[in-house]
N, C-alpha and C. Protein backbone atom coordinates (compact mmCIF):
# COMPACT_ATOMS: atom_id res chain seq x y z
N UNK A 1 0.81 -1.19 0.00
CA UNK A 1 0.00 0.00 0.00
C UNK A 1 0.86 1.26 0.00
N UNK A 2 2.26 1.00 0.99
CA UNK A 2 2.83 2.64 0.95
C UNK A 2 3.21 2.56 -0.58
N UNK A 3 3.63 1.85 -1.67
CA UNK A 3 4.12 1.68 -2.47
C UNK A 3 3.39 2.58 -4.04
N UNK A 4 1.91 2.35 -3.47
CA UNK A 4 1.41 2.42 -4.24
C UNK A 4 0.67 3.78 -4.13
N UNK A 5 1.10 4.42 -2.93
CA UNK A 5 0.22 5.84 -2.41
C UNK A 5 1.88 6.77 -2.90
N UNK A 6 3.13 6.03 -2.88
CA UNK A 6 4.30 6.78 -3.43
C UNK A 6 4.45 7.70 -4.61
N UNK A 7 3.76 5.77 -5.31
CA UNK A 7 3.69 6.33 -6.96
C UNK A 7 2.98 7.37 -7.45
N UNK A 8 1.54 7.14 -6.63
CA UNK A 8 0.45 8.07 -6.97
C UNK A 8 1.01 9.64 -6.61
N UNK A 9 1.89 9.82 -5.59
CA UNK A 9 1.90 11.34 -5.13
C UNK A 9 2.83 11.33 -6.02
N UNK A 10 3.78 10.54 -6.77
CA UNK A 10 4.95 10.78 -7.56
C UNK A 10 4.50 11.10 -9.12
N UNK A 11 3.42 10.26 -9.46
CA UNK A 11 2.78 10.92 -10.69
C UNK A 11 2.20 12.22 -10.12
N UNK A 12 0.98 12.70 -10.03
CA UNK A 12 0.71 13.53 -9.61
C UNK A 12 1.54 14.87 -9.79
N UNK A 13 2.88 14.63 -9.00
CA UNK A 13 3.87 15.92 -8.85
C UNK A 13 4.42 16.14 -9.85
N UNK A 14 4.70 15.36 -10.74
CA UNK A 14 5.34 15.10 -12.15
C UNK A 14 4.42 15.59 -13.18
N UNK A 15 3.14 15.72 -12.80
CA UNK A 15 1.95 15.81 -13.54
C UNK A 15 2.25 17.51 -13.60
N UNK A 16 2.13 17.89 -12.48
CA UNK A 16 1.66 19.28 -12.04
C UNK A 16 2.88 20.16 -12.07
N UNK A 17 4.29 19.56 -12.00
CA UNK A 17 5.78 20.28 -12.44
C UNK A 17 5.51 20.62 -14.08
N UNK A 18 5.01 19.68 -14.69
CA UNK A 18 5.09 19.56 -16.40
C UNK A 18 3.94 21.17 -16.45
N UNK A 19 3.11 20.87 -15.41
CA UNK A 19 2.01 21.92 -16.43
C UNK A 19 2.77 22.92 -15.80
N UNK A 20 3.02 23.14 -14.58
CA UNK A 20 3.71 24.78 -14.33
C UNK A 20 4.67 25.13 -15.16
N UNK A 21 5.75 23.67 -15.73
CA UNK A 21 6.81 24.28 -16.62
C UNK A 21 6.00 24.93 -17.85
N UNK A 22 4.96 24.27 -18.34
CA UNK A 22 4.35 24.63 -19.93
C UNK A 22 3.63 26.01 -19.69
N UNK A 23 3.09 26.61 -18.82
CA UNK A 23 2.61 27.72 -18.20
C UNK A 23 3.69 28.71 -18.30
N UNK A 24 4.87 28.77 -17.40
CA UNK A 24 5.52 29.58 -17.66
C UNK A 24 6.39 29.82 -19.08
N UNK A 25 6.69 28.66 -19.80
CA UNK A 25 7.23 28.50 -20.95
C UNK A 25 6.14 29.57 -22.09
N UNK A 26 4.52 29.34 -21.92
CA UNK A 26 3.58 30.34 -22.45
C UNK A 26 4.02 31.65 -21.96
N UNK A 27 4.18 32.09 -20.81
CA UNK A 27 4.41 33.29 -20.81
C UNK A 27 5.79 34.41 -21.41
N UNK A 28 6.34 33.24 -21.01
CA UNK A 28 8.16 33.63 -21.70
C UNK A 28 8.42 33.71 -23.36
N UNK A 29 7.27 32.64 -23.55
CA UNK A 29 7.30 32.33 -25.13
C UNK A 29 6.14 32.87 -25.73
N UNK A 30 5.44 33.50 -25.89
CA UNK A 30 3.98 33.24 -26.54
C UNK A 30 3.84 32.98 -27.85
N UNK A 31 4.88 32.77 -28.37
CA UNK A 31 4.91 32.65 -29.92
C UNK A 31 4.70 30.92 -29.99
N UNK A 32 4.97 30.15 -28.75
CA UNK A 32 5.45 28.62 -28.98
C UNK A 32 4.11 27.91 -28.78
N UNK A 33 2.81 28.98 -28.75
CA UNK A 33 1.81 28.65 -28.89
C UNK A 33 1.05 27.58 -27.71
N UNK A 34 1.57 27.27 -26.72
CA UNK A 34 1.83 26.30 -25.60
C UNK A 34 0.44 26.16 -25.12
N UNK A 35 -0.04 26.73 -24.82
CA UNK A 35 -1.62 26.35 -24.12
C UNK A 35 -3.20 26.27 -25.56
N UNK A 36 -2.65 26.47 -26.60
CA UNK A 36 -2.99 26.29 -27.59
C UNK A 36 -3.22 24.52 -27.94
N UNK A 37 -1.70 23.98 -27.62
CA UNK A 37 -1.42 22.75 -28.10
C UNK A 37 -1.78 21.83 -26.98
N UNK A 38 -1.78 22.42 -25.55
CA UNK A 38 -1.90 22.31 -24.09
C UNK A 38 -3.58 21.68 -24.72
N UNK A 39 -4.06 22.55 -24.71
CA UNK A 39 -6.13 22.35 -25.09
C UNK A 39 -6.23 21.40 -26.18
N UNK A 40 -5.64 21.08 -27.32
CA UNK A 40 -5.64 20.13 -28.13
C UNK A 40 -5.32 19.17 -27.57
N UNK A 41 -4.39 18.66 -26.62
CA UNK A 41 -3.82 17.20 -25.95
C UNK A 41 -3.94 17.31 -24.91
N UNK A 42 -5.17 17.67 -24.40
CA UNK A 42 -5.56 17.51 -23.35
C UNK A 42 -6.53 15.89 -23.25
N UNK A 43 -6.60 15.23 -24.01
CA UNK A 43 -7.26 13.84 -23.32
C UNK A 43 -5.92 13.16 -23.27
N UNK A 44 -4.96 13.35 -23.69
CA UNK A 44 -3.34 12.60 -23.24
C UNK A 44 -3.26 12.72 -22.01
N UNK A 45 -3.10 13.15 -21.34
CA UNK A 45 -3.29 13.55 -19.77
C UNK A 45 -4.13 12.73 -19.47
N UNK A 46 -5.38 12.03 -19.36
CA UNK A 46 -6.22 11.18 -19.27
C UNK A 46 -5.52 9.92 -19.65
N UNK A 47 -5.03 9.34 -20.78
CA UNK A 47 -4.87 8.66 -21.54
C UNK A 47 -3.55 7.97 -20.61
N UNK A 48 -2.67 8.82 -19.97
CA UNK A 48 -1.32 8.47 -19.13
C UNK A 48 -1.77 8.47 -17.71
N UNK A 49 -2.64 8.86 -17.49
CA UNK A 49 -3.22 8.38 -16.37
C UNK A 49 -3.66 7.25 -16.08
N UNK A 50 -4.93 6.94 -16.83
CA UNK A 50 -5.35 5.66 -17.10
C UNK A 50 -3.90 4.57 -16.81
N UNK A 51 -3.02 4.35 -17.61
CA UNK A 51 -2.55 3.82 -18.20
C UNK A 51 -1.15 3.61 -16.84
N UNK A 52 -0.98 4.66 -16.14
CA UNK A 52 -0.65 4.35 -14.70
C UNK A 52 -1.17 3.91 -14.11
N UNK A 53 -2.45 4.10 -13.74
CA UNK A 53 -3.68 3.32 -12.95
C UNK A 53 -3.29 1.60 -13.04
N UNK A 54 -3.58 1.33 -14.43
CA UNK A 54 -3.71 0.14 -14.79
C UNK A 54 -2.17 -0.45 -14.51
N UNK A 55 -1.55 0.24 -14.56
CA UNK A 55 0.11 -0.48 -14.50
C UNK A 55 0.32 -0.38 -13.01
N UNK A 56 0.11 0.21 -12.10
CA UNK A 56 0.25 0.31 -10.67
C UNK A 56 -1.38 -0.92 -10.19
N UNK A 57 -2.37 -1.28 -10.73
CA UNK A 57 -3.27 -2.29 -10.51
C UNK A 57 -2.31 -3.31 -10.47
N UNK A 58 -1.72 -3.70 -11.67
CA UNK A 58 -1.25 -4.96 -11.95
C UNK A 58 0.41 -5.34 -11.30
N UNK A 59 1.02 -4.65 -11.28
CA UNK A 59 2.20 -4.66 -10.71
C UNK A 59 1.94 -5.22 -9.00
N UNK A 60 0.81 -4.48 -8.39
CA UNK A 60 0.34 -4.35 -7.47
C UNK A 60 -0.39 -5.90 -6.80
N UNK A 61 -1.39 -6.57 -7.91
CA UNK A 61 -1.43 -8.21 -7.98
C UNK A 61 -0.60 -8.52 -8.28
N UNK A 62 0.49 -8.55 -9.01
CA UNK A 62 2.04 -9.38 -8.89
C UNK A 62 2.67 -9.59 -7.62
N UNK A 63 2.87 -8.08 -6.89
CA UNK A 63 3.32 -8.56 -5.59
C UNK A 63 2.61 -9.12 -4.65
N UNK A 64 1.18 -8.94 -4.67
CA UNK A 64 0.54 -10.37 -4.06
C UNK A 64 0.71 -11.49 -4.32
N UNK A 65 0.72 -12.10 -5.11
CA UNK A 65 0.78 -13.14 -5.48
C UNK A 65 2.20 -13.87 -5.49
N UNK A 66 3.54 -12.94 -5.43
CA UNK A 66 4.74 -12.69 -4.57
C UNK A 66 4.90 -13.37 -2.93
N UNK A 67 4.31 -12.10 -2.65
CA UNK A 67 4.65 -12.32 -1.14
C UNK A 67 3.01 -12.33 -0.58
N UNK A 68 2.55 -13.13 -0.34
CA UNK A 68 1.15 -13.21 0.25
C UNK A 68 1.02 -12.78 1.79
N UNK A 69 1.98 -13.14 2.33
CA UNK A 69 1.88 -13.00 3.50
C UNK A 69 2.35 -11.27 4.29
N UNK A 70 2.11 -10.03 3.46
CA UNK A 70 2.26 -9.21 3.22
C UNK A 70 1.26 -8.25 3.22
């Protein structure tokens, strides 16, 4: 369980570093069009989520099935 509450605060922060970097990169840049392309790929963000979810599920029954007594 701590393993899996790690990952989650570790995506998460990784999540939310990326958008502050692309935020300020818009302001510094506005030519690089950033929150433009930000609103277009915005179900990617969904899409890598998911896709952690499901990989922290399963990794997660592996180590059960590992160490049971755990």
């Amino acid at each position: 369980m701590a393993v899996r509450n790690r990952t989650e605060s570790l995506t998460w922060g990784l999540l939310i570093l990326a958008l502050g970097v692309l935020l300020q990169l818009h302001y510094l840049k506005p030519e690089l069009r950033i929150l433009q392309n930000l609103w277009r790929f915005w179900p990617v963000m969904i899409i890598v989520l998911g896709v952690n979810k499901l990989i922290r599920y399963f990794s997660t029954k592996q180590q059960e099935r590992i160490e049971p007594g755990k």
